[in-house]
C-alpha atoms as a PDB file:
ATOM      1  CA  UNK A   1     -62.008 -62.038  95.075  1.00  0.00           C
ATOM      2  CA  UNK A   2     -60.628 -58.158  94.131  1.00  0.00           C
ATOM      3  CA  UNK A   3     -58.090 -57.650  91.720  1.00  0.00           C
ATOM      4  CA  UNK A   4     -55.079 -56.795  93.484  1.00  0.00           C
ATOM      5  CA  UNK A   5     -53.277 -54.912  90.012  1.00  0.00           C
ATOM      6  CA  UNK A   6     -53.019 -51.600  89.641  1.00  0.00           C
ATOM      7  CA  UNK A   7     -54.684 -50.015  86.033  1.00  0.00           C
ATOM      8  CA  UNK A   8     -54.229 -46.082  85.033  1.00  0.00           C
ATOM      9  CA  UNK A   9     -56.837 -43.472  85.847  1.00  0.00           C
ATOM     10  CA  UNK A  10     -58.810 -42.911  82.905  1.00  0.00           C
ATOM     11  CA  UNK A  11     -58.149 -39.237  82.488  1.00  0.00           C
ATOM     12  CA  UNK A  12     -54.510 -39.980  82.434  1.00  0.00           C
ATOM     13  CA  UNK A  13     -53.363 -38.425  79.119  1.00  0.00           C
ATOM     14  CA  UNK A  14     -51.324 -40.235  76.815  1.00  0.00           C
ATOM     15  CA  UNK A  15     -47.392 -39.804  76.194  1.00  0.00           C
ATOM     16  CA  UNK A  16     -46.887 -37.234  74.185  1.00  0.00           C
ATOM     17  CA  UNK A  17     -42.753 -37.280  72.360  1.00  0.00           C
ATOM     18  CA  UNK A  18     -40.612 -34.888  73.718  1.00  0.00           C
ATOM     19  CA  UNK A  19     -39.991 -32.183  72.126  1.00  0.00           C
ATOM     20  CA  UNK A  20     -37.014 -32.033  69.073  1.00  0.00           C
ATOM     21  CA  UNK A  21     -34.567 -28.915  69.587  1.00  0.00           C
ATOM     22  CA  UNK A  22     -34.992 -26.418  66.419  1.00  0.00           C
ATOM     23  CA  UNK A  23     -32.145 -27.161  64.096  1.00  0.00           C
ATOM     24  CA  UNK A  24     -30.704 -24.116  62.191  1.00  0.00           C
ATOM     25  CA  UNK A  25     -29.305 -24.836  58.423  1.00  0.00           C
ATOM     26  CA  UNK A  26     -26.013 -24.877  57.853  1.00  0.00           C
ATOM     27  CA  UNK A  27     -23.882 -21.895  57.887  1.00  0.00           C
ATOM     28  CA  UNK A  28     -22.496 -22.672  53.888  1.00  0.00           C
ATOM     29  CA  UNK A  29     -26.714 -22.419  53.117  1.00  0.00           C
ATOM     30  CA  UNK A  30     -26.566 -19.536  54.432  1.00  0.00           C
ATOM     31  CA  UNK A  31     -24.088 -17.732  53.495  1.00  0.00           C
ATOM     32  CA  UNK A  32     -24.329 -18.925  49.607  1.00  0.00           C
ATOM     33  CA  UNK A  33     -26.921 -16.708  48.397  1.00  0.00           C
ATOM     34  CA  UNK A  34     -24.889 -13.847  49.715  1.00  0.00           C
ATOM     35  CA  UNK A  35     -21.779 -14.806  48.025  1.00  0.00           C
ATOM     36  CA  UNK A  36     -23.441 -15.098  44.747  1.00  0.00           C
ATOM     37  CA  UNK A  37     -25.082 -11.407  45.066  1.00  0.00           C
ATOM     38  CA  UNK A  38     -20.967 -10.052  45.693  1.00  0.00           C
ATOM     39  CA  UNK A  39     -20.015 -12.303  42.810  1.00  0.00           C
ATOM     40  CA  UNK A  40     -22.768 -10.857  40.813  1.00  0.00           C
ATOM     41  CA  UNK A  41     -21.502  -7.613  41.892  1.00  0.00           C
ATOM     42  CA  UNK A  42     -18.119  -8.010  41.241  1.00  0.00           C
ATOM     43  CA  UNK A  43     -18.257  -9.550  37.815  1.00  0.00           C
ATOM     44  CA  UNK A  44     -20.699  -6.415  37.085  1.00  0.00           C
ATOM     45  CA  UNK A  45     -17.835  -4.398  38.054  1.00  0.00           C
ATOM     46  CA  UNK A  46     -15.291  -6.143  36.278  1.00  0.00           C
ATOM     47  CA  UNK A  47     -17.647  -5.210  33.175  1.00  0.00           C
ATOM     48  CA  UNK A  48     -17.875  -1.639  33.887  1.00  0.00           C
ATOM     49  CA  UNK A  49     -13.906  -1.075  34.276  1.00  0.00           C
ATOM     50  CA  UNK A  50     -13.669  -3.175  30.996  1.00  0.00           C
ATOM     51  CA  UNK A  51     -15.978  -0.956  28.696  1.00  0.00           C
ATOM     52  CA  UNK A  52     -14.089   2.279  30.817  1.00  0.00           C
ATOM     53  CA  UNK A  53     -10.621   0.906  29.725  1.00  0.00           C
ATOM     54  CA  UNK A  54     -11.593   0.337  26.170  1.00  0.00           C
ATOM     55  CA  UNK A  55     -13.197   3.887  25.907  1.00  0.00           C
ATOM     56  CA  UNK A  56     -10.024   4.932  27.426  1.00  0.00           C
ATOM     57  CA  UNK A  57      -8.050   3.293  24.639  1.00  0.00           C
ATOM     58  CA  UNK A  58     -10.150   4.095  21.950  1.00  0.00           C
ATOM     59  CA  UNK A  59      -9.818   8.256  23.032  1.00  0.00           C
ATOM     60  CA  UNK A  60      -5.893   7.452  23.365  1.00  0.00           C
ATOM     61  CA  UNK A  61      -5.676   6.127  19.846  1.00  0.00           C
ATOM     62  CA  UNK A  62      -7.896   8.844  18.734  1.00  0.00           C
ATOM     63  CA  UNK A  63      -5.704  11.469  20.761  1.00  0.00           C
ATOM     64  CA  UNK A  64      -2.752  10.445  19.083  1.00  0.00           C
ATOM     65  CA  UNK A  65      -3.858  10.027  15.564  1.00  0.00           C
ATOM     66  CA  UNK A  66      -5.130  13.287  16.039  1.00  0.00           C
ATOM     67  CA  UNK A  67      -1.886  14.634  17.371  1.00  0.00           C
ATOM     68  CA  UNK A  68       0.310  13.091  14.556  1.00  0.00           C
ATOM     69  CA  UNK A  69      -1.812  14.637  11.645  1.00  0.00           C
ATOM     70  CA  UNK A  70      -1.372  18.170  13.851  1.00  0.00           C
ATOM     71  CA  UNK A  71       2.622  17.470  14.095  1.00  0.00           C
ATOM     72  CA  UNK A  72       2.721  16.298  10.368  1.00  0.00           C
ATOM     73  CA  UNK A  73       0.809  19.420   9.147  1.00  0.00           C
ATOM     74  CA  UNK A  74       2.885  22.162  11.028  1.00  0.00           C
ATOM     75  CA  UNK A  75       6.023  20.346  10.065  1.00  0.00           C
ATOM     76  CA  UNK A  76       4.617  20.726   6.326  1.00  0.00           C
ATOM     77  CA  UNK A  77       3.561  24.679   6.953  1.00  0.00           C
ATOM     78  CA  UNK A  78       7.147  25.095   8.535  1.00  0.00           C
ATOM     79  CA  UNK A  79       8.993  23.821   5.369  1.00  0.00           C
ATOM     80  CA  UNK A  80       6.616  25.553   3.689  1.00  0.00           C
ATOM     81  CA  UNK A  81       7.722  28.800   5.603  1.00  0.00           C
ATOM     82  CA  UNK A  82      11.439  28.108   5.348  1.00  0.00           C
ATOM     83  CA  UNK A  83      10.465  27.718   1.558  1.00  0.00           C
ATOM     84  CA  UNK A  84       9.141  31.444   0.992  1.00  0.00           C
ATOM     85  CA  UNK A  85      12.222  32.664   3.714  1.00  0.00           C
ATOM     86  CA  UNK A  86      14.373  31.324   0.673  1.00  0.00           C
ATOM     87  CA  UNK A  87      12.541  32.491  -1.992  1.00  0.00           C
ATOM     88  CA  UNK A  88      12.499  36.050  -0.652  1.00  0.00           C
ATOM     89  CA  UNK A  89      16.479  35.842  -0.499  1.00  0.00           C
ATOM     90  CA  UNK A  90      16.710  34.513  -3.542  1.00  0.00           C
ATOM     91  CA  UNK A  91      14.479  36.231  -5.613  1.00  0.00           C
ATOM     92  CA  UNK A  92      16.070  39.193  -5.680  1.00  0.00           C
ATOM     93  CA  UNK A  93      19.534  37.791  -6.423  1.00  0.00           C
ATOM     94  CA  UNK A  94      17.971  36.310  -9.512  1.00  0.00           C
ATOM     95  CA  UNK A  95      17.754  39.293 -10.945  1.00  0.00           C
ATOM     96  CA  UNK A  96      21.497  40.485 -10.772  1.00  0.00           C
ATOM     97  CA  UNK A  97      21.706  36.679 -11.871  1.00  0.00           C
ATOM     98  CA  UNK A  98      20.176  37.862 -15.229  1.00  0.00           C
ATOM     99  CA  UNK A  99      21.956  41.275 -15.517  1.00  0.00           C
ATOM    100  CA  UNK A 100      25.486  39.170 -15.171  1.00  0.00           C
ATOM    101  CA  UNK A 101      23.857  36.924 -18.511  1.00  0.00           C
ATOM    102  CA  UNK A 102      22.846  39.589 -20.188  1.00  0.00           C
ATOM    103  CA  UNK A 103      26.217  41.340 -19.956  1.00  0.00           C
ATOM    104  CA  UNK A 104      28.010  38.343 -21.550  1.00  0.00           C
ATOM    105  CA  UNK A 105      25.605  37.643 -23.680  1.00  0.00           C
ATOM    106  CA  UNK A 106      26.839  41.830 -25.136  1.00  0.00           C
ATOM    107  CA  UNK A 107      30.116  41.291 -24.743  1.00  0.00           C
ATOM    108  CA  UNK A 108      30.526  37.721 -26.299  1.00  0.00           C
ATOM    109  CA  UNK A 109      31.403  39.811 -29.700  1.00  0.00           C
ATOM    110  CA  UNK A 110      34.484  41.485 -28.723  1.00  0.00           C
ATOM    111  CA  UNK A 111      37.473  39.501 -28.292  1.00  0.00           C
ATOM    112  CA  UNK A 112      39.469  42.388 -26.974  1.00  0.00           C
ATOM    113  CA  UNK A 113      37.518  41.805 -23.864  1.00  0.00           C
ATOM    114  CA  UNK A 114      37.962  38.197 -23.407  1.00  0.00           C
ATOM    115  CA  UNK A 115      39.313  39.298 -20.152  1.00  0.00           C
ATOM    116  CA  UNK A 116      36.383  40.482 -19.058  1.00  0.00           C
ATOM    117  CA  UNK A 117      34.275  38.131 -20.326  1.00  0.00           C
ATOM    118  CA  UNK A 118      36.212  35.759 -18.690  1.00  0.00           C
ATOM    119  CA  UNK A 119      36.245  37.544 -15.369  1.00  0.00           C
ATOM    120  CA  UNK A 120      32.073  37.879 -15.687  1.00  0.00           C
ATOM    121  CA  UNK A 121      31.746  34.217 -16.375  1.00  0.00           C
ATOM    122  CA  UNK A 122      33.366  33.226 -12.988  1.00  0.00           C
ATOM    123  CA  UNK A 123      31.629  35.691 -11.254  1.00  0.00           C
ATOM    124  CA  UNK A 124      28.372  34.306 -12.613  1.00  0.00           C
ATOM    125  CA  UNK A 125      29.202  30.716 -11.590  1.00  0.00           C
ATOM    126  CA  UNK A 126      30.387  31.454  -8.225  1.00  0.00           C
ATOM    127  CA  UNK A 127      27.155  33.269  -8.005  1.00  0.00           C
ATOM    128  CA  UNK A 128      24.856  30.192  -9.315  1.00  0.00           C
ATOM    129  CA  UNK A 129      26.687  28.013  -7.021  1.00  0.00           C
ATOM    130  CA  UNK A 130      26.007  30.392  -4.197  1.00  0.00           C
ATOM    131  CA  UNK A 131      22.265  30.137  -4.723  1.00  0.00           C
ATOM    132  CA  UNK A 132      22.445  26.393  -5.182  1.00  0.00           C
ATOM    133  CA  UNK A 133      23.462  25.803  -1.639  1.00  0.00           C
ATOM    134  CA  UNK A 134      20.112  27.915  -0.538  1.00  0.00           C
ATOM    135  CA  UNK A 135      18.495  24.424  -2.786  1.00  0.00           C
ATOM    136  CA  UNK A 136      17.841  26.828  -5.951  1.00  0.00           C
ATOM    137  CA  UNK A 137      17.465  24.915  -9.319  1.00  0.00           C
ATOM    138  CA  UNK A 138      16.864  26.847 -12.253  1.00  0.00           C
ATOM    139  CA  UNK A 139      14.993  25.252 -15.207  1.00  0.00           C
ATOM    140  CA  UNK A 140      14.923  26.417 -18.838  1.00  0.00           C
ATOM    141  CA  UNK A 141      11.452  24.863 -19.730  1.00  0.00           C
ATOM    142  CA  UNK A 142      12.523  24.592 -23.331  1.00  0.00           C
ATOM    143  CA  UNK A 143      10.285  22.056 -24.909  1.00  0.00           C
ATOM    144  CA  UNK A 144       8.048  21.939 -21.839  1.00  0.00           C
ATOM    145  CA  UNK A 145       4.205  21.512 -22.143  1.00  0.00           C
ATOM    146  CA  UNK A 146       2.868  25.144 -21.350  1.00  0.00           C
ATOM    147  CA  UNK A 147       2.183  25.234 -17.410  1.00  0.00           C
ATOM    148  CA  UNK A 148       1.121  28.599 -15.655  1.00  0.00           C
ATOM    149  CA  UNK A 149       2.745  27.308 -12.776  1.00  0.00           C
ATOM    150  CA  UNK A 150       6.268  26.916 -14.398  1.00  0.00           C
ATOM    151  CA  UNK A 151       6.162  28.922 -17.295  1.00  0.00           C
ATOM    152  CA  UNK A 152       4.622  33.267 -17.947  1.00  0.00           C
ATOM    153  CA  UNK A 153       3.985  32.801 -21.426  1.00  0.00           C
ATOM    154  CA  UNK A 154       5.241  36.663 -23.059  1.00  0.00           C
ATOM    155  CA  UNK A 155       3.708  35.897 -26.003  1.00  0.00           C
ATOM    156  CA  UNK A 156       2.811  32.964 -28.899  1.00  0.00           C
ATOM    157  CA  UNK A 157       4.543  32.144 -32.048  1.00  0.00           C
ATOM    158  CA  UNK A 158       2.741  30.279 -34.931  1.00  0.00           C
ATOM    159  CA  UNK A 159       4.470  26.397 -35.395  1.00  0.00           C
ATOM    160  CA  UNK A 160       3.160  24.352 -38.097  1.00  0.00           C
ATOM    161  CA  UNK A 161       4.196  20.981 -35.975  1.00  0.00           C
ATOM    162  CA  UNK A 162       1.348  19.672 -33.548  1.00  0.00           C
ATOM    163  CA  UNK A 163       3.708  18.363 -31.178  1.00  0.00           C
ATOM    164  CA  UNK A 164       4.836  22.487 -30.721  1.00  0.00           C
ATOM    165  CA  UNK A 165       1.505  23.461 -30.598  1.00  0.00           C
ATOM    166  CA  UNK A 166       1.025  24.665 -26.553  1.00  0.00           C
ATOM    167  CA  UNK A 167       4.446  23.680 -25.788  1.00  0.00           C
ATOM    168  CA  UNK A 168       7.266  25.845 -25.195  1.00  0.00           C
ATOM    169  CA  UNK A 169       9.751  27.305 -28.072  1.00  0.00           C
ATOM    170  CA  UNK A 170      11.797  29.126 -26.573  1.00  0.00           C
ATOM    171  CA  UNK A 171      12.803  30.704 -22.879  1.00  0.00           C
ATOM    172  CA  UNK A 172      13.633  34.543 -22.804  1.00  0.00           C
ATOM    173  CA  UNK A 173      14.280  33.737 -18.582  1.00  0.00           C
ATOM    174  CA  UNK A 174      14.762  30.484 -16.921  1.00  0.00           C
ATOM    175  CA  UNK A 175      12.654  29.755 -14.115  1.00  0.00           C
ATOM    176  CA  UNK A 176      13.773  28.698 -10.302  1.00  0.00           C
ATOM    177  CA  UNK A 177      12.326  26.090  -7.934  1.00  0.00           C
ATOM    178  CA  UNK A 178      13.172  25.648  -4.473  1.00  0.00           C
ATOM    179  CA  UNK A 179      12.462  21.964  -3.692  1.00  0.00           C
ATOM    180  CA  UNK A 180       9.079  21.235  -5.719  1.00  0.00           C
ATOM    181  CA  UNK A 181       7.648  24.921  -5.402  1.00  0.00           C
ATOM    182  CA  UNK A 182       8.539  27.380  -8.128  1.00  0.00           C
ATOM    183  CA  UNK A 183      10.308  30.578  -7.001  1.00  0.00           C
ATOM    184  CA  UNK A 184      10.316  32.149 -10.245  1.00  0.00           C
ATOM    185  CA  UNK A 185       7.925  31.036 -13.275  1.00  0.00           C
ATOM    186  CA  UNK A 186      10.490  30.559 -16.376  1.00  0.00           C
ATOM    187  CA  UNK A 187       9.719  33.567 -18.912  1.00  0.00           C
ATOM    188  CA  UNK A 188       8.804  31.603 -22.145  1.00  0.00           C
ATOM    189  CA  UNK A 189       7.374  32.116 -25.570  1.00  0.00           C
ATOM    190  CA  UNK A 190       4.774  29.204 -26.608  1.00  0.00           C
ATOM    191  CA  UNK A 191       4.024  27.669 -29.963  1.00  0.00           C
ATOM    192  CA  UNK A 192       0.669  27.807 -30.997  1.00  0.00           C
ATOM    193  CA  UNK A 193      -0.659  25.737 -33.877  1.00  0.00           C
ATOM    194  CA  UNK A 194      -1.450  27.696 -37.503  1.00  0.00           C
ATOM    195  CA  UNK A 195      -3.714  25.949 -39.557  1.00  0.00           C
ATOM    196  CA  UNK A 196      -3.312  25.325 -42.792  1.00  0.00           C
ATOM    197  CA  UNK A 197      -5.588  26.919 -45.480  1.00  0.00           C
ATOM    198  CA  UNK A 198      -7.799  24.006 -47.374  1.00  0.00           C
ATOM    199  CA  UNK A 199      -7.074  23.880 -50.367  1.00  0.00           C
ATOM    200  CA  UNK A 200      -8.929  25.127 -53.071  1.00  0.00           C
ATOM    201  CA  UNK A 201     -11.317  22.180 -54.579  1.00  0.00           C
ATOM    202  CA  UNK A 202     -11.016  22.059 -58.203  1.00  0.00           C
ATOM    203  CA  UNK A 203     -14.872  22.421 -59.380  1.00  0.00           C
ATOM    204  CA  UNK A 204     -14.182  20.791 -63.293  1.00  0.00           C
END
């Protein structure tokens, strides 16, 4: 008796699973190598404006240290200016200065002419006190160690006392300074040391 079921042809190919839909990664994946290449780039950027900036600082503090020590030194050469502007004013006044002491120092001898002498004397310290307001001091130097910057040594006088010895003894003209620069050196007459002769050495 025939089978009466029904069995598959034998050249009927198997199943085969369907195929799965491509699945695409997710858009964060994706897009986080890119955002750490603009990160990259930024912080990189960042950098570059920081080392700018702090070049830019350093050439500002540079700038104005330079600019300070340029202000400082023509302030210095303009008092030095307004220095010799006074000194020319004054240093011909000083002159008639000594002509008025001289002319007491004649007259001191003759008391008919106290008057006069009298008259001189205010006429010489109105005139000091005129040249102090242009900041004229005068100086005598008496006593002074010798300095070719305050004193014009005339000529030397023997002193037997080391402490006279390069000092000065005596002004013939007192000198003048305008703040700490010397208008007039003081006209002076400077000890110098004698030595003694050795004595003879008794040869008994």
């Amino acid at each position: 008796m025939a089978a009466t079921g029904k069995h598959p042809a034998a050249n009927d190919a198997p199943l085969q699973p369907a195929p799965q839909p491509a699945v695409d990664d997710p858009p964060e994946a994706a897009a986080a190598p890119a955002e750490a290449q603009h990160l990259a780039a930024l912080e990189a950027r960042i950098a570059e404006l920081q080392e700018q900036t702090r070049h830019y600082a350093l050439s500002y503090d540079r700038a104005r240290s330079e600019f300070a020590a340029v202000r400082e030194r023509m302030q210095r050469e303009h008092e030095r200016n307004v220095r010799r502007d006074q000194a020319k004013v004054v240093g011909g006044l000083l002159t008639v200065l000594d002509s008025l002491d001289r002319s007491l120092a004649s007259v001191q001898s003759a008391p008919p002419g106290q008057a006069f002498v009298d008259g001189v004397q205010m006429i010489r310290t109105q005139f000091e006190a005129a040249l102090g307001t242009l900041g004229l001091q005068r100086f005598d130097g008496a006593g002074e160690r010798f300095d070719p910057e305050r004193h014009q040594a005339v000529t030397s006088v023997p002193v037997t006392d080391p402490n006279l010895d390069g000092r000065v003894v005596q002004t013939l003209a007192a000198g003048a300074l305008i703040g700490d620069e010397v208008v007039r050196a003081a006209t002076v007459v400077v000890g110098q040391l004698q030595r003694q002769p050795d004595a003879p050495q008794d040869l008994n």
